[in-house]
PDB file of N, CA and C in Angstrom:
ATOM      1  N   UNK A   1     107.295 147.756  84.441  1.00  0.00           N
ATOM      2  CA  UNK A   1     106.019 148.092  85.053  1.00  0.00           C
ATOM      3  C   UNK A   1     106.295 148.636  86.454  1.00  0.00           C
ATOM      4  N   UNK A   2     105.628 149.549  86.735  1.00  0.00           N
ATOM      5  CA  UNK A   2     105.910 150.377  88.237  1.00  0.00           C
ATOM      6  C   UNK A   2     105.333 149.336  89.500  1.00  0.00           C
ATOM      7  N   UNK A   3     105.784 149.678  90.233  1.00  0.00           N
ATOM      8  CA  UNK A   3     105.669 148.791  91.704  1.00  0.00           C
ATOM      9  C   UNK A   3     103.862 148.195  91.903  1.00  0.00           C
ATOM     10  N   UNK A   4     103.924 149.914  91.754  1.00  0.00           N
ATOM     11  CA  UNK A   4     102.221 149.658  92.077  1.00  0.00           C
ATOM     12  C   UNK A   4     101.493 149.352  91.342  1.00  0.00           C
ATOM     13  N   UNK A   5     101.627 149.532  89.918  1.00  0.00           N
ATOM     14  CA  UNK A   5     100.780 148.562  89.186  1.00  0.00           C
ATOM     15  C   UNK A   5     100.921 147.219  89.055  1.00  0.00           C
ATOM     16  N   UNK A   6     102.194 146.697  89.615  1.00  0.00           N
ATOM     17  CA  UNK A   6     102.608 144.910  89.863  1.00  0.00           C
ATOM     18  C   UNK A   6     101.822 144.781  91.164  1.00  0.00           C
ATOM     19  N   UNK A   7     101.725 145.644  91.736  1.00  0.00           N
ATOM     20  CA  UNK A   7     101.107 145.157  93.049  1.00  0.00           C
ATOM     21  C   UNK A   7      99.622 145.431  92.568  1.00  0.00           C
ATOM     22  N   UNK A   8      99.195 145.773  92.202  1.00  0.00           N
ATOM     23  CA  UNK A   8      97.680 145.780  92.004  1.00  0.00           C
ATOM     24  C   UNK A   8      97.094 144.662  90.845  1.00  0.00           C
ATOM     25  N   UNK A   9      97.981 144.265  90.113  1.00  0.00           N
ATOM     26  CA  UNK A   9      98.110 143.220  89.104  1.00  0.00           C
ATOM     27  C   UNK A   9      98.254 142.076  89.599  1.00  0.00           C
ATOM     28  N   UNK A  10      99.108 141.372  90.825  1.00  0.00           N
ATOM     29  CA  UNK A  10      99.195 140.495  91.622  1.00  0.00           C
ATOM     30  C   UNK A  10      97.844 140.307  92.323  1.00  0.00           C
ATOM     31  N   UNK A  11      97.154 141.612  93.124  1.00  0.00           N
ATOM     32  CA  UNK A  11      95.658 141.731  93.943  1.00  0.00           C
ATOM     33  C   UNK A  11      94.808 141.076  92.796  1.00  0.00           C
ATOM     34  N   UNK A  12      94.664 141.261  92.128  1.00  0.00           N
ATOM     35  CA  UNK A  12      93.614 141.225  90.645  1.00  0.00           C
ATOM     36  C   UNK A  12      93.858 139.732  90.313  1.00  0.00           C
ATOM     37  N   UNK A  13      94.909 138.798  90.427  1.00  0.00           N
ATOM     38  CA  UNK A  13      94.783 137.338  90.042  1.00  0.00           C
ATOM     39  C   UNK A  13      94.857 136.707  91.499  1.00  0.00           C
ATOM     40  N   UNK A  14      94.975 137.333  92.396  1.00  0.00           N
ATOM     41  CA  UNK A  14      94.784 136.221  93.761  1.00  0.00           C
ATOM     42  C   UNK A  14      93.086 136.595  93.721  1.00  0.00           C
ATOM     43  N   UNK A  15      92.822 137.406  93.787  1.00  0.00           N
ATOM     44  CA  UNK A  15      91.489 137.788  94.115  1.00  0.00           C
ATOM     45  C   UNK A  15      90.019 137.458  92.731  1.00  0.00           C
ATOM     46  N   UNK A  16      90.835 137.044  91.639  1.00  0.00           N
ATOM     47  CA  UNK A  16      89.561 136.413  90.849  1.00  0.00           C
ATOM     48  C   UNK A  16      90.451 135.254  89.817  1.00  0.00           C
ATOM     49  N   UNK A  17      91.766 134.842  90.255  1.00  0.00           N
ATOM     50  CA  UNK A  17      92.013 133.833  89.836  1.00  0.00           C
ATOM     51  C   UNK A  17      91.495 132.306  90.310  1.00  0.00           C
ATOM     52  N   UNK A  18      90.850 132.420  90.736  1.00  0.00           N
ATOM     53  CA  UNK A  18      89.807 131.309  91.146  1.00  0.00           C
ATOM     54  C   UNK A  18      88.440 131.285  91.366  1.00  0.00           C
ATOM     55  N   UNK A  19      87.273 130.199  90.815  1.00  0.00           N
ATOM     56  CA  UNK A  19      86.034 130.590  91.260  1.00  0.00           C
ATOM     57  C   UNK A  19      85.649 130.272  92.228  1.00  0.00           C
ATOM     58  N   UNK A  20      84.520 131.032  93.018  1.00  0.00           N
ATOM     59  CA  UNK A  20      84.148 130.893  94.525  1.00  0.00           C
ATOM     60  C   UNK A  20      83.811 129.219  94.808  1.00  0.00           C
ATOM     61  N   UNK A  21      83.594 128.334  93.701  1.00  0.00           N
ATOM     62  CA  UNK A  21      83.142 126.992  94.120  1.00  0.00           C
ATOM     63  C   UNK A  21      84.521 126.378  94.602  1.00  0.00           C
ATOM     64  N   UNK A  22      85.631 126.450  93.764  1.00  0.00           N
ATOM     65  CA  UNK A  22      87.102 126.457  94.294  1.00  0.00           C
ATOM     66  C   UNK A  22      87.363 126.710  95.167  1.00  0.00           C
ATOM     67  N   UNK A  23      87.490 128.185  95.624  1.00  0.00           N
ATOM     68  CA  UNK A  23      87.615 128.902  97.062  1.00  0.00           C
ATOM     69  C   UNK A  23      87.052 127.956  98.219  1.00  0.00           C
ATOM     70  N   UNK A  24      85.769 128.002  97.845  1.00  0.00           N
ATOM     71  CA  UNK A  24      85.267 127.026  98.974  1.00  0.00           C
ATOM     72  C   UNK A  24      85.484 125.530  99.380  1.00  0.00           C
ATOM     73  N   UNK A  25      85.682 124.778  98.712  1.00  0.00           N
ATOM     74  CA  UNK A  25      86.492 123.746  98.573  1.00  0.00           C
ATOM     75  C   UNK A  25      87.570 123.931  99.167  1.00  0.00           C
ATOM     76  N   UNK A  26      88.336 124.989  98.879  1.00  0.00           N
ATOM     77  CA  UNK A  26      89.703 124.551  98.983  1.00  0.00           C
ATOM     78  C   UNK A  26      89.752 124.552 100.344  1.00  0.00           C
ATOM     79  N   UNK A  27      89.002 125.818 101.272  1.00  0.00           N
ATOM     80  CA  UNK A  27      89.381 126.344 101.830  1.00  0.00           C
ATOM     81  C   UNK A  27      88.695 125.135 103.181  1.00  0.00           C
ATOM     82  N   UNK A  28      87.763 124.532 102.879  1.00  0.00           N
ATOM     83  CA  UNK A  28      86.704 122.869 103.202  1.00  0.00           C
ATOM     84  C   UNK A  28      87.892 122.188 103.776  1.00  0.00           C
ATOM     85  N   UNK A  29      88.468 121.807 102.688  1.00  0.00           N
ATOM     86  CA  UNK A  29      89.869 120.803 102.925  1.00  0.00           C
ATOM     87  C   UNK A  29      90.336 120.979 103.432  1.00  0.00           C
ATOM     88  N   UNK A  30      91.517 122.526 103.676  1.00  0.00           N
ATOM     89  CA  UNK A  30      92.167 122.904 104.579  1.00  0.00           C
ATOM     90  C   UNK A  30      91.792 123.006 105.863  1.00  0.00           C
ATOM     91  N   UNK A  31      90.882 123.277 106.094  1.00  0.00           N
ATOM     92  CA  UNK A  31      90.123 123.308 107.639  1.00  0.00           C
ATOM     93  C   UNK A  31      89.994 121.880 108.363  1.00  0.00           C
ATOM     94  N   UNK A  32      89.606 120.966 107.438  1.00  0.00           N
ATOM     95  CA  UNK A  32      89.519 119.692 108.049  1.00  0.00           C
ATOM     96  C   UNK A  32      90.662 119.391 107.926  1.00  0.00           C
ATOM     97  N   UNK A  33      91.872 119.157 107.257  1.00  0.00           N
ATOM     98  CA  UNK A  33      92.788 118.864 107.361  1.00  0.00           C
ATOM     99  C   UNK A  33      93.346 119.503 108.644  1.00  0.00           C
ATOM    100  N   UNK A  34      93.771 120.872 109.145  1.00  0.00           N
ATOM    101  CA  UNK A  34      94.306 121.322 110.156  1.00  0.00           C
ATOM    102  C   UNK A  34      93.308 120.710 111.482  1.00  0.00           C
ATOM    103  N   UNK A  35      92.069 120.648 111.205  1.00  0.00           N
ATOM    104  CA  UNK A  35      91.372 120.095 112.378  1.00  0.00           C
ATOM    105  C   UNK A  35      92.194 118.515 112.676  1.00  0.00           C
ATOM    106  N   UNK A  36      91.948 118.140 111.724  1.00  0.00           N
ATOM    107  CA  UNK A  36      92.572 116.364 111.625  1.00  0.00           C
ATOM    108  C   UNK A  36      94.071 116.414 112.539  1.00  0.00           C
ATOM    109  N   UNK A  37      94.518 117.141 111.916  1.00  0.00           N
ATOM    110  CA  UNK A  37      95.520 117.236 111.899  1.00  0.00           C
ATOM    111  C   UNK A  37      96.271 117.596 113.566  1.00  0.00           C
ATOM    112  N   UNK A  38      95.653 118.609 113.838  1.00  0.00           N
ATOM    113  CA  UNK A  38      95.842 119.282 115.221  1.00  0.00           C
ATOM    114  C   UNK A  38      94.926 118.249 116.269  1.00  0.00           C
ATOM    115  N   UNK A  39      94.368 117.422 116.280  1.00  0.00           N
ATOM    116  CA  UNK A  39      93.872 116.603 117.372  1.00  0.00           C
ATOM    117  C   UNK A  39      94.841 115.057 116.670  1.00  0.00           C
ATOM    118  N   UNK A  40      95.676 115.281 115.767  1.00  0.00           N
ATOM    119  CA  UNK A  40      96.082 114.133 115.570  1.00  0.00           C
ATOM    120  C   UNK A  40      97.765 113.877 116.261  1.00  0.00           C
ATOM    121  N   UNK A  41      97.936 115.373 115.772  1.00  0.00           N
ATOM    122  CA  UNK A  41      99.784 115.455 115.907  1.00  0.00           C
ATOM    123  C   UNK A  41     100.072 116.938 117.236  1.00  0.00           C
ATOM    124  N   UNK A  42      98.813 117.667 117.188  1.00  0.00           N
ATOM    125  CA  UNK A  42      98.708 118.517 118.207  1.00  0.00           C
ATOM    126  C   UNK A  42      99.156 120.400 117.368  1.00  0.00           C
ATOM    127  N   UNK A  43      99.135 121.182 117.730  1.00  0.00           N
ATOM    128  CA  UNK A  43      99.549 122.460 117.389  1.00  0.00           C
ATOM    129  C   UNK A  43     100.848 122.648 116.974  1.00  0.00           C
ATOM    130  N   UNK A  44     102.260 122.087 117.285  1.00  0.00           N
ATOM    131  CA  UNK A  44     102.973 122.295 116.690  1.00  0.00           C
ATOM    132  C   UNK A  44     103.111 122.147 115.852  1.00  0.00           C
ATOM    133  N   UNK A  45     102.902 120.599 115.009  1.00  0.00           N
ATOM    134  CA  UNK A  45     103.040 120.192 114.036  1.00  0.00           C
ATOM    135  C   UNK A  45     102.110 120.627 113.324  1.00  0.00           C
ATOM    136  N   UNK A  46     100.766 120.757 113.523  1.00  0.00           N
ATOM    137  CA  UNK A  46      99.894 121.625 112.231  1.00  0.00           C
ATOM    138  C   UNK A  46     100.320 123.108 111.868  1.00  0.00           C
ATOM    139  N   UNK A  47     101.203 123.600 112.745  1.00  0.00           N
ATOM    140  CA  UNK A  47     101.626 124.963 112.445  1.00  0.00           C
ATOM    141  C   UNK A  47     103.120 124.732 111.377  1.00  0.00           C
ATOM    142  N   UNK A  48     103.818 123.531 111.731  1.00  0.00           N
ATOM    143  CA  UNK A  48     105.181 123.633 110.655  1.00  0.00           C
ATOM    144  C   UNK A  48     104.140 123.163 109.095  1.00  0.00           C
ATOM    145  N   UNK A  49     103.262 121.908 109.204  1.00  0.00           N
ATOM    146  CA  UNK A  49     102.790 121.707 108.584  1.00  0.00           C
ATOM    147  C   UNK A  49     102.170 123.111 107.202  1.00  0.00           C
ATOM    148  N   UNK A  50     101.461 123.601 107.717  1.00  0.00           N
ATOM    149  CA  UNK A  50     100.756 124.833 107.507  1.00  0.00           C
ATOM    150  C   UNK A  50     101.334 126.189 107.190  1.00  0.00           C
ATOM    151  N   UNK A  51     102.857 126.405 107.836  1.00  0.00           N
ATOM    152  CA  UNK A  51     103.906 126.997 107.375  1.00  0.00           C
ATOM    153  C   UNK A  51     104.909 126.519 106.209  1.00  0.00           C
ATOM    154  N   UNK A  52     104.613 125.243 105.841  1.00  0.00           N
ATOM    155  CA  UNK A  52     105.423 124.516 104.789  1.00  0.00           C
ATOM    156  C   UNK A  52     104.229 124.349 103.521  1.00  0.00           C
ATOM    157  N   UNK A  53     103.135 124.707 103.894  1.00  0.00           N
ATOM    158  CA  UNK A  53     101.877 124.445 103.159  1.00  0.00           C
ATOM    159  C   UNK A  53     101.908 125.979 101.856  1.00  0.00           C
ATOM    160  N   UNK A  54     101.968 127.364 102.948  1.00  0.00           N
ATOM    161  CA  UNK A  54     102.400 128.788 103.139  1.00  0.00           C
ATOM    162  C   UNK A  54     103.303 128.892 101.808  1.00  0.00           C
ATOM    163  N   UNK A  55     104.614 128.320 102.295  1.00  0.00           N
ATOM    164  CA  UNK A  55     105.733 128.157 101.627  1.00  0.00           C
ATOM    165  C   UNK A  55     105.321 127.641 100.163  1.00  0.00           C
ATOM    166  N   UNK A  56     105.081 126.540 100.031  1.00  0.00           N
ATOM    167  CA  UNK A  56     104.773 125.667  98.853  1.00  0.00           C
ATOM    168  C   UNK A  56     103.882 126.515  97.884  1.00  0.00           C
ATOM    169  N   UNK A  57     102.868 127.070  98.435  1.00  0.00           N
ATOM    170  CA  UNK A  57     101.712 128.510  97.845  1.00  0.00           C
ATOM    171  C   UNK A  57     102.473 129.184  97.159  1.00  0.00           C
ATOM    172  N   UNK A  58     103.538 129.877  98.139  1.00  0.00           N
ATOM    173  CA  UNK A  58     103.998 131.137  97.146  1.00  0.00           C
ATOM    174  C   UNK A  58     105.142 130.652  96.329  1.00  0.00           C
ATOM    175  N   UNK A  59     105.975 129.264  96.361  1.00  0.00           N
ATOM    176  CA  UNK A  59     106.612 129.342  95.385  1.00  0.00           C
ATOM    177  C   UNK A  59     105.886 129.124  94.061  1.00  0.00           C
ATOM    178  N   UNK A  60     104.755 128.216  94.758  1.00  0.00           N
ATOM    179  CA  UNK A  60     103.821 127.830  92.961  1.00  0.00           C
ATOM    180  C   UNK A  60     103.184 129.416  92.457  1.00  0.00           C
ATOM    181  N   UNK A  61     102.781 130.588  93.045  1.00  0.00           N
ATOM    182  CA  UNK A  61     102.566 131.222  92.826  1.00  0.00           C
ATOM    183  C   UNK A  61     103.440 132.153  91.524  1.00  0.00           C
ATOM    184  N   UNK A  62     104.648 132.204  92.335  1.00  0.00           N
ATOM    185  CA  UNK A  62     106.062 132.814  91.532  1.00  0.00           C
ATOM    186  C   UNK A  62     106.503 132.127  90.235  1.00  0.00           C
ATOM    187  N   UNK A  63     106.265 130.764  90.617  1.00  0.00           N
ATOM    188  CA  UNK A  63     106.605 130.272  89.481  1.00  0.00           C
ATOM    189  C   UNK A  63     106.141 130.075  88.078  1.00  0.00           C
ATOM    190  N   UNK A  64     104.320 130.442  88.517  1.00  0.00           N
ATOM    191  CA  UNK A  64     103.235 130.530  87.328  1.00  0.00           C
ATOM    192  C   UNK A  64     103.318 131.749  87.316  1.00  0.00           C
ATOM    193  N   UNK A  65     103.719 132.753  87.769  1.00  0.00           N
ATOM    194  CA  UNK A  65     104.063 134.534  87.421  1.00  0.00           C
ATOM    195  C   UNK A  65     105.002 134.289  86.559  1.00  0.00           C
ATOM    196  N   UNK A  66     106.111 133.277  86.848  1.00  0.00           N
ATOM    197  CA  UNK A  66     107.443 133.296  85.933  1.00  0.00           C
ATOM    198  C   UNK A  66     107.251 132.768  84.353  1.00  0.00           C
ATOM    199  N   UNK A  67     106.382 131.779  84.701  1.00  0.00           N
ATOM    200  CA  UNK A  67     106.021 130.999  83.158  1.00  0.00           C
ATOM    201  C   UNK A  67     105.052 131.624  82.403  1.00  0.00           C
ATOM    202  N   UNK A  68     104.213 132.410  83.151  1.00  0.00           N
ATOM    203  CA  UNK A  68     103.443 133.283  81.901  1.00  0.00           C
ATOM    204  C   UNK A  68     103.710 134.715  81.991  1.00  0.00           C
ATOM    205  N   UNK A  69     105.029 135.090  81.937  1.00  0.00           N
ATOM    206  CA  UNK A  69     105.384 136.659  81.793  1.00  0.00           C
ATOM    207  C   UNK A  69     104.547 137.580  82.689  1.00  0.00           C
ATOM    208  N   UNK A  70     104.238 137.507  83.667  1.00  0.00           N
ATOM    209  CA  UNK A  70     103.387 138.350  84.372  1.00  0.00           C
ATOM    210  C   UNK A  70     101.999 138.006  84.433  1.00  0.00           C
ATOM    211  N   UNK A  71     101.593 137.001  84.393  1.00  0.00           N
ATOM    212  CA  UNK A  71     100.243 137.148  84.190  1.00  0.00           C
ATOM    213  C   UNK A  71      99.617 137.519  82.902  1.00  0.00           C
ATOM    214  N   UNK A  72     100.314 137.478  81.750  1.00  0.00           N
ATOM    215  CA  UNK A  72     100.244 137.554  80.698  1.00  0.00           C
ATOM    216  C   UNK A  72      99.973 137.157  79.230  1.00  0.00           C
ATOM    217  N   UNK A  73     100.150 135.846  79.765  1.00  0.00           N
ATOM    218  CA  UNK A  73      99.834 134.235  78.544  1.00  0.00           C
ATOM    219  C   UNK A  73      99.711 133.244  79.400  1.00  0.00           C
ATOM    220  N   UNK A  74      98.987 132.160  78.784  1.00  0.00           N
ATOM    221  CA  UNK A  74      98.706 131.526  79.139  1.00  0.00           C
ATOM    222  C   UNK A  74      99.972 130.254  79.504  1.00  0.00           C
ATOM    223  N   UNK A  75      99.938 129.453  79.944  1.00  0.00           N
ATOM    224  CA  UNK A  75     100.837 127.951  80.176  1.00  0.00           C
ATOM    225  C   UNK A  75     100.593 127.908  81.188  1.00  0.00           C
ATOM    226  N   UNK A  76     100.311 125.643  80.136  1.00  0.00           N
ATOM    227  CA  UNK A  76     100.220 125.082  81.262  1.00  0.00           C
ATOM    228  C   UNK A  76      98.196 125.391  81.899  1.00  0.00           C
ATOM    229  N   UNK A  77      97.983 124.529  82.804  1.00  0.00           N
ATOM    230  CA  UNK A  77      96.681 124.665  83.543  1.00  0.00           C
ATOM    231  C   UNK A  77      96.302 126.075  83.969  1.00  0.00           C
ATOM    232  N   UNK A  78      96.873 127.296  83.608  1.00  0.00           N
ATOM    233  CA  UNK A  78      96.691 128.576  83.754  1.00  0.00           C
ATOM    234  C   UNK A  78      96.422 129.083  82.350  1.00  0.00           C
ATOM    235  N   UNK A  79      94.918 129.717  82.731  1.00  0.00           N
ATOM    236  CA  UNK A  79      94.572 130.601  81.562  1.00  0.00           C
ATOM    237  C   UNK A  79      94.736 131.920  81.739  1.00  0.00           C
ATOM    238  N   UNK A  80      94.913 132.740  80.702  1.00  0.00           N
ATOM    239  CA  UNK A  80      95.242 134.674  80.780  1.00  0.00           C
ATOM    240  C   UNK A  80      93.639 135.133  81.360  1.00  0.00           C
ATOM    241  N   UNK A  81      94.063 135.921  82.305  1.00  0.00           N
ATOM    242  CA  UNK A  81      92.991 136.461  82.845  1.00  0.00           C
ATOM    243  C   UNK A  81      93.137 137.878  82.437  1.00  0.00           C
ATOM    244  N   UNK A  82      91.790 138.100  81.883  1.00  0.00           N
ATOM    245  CA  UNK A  82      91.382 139.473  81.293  1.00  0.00           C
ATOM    246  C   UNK A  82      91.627 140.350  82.591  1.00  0.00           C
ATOM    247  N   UNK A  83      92.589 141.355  82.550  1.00  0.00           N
ATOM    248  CA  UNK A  83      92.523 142.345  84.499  1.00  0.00           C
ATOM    249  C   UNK A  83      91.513 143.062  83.822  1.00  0.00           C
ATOM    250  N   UNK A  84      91.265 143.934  84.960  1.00  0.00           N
ATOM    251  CA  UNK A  84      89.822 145.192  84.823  1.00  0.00           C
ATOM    252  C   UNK A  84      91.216 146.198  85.412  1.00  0.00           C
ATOM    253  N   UNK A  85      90.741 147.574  84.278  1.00  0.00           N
ATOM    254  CA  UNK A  85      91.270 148.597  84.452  1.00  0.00           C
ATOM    255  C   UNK A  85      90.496 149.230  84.913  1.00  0.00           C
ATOM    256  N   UNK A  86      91.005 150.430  86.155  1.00  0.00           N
ATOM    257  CA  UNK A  86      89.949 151.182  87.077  1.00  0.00           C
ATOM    258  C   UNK A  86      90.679 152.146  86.759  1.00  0.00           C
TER     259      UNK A  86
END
């Protein structure tokens, strides 16, 4: 598959591999957590924190790219997402 259609195939499951009630949540948690967090341990540490958080994202990311052939089948708590061709 050419560059740019992996890259537009990657855009297409970050961007509707989750529903907005998720999104929001998630994104709930994280905020209070770094708030918590940064009046607890101060800015440095919510930034290694948050950079190790970063980290942890994209390996789970790679690794559910790896187990379902591209975004391609399902496994595991990941279902095949229908892409939209433009």
């Amino acid at each position: 598959m050419p560059f740019k259609e992996t890259v537009k195939k990657e855009i297409d499951v970050v961007v509707h591999g989750q529903t907005i009630t998720f999104r929001l949540v998630k994104y709930m948690v994280l905020l209070l957590l770094a708030f918590a967090l940064y009046f607890w341990k101060g800015g440095r540490i919510t930034g290694v924190v948050f950079l190790i958080l970063i980290i942890v994202s994209l390996v789970a990311h790679f690794f559910f790219r790896w187990k379902t052939d591209g975004w391609t089948k399902s496994w595991g708590l990941y279902k095949k997402i229908t892409h939209r061709q433009e």
